[in-house]
Protein backbone atom coordinates (compact mmCIF):
# COMPACT_ATOMS: atom_id res chain seq x y z
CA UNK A 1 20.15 -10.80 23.56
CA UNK A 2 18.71 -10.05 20.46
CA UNK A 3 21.43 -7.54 19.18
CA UNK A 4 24.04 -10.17 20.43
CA UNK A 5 22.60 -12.60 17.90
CA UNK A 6 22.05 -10.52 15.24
CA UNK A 7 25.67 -9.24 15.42
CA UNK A 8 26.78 -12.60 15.28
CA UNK A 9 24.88 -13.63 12.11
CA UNK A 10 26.48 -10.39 10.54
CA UNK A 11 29.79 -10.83 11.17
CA UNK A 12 29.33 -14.58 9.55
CA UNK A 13 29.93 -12.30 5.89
CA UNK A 14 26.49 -13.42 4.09
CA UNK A 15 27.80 -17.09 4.47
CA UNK A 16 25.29 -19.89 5.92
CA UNK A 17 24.83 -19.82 9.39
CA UNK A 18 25.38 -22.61 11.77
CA UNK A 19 22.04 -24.60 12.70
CA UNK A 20 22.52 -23.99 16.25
CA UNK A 21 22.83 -20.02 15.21
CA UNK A 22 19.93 -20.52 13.04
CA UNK A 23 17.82 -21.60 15.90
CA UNK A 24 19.02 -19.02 18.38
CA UNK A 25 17.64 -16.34 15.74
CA UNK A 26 14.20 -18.21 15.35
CA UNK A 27 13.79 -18.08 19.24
CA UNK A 28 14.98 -15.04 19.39
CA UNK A 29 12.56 -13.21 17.01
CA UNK A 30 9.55 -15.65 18.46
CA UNK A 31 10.12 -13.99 21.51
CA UNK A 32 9.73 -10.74 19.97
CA UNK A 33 6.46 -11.90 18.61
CA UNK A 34 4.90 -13.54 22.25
CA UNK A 35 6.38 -10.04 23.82
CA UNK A 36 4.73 -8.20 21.37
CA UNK A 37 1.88 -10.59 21.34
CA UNK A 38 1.66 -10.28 25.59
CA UNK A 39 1.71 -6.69 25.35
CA UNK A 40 -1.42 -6.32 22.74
CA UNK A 41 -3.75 -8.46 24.99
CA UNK A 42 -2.92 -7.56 28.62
């Protein structure tokens, strides 16, 4: 999932990404952070 989105943002050629892709990065890498997060306390 996270690959997916970060391909998509890199084949957007530097230009500004969409709001909706925007937000589908920002979930994606706070994810990352609960996992990580999740994994630290249990």
């Amino acid at each position: 999932y996270t690959l997916l989105v970060q391909g998509n943002v890199i084949q957007s050629n530097g230009t500004v990404p969409e709001p909706g892709t925007l937000l589908l990065l920002a979930l994606a890498l706070a994810g990352l952070l609960l996992q990580r997060r999740y994994a630290v306390l249990h």
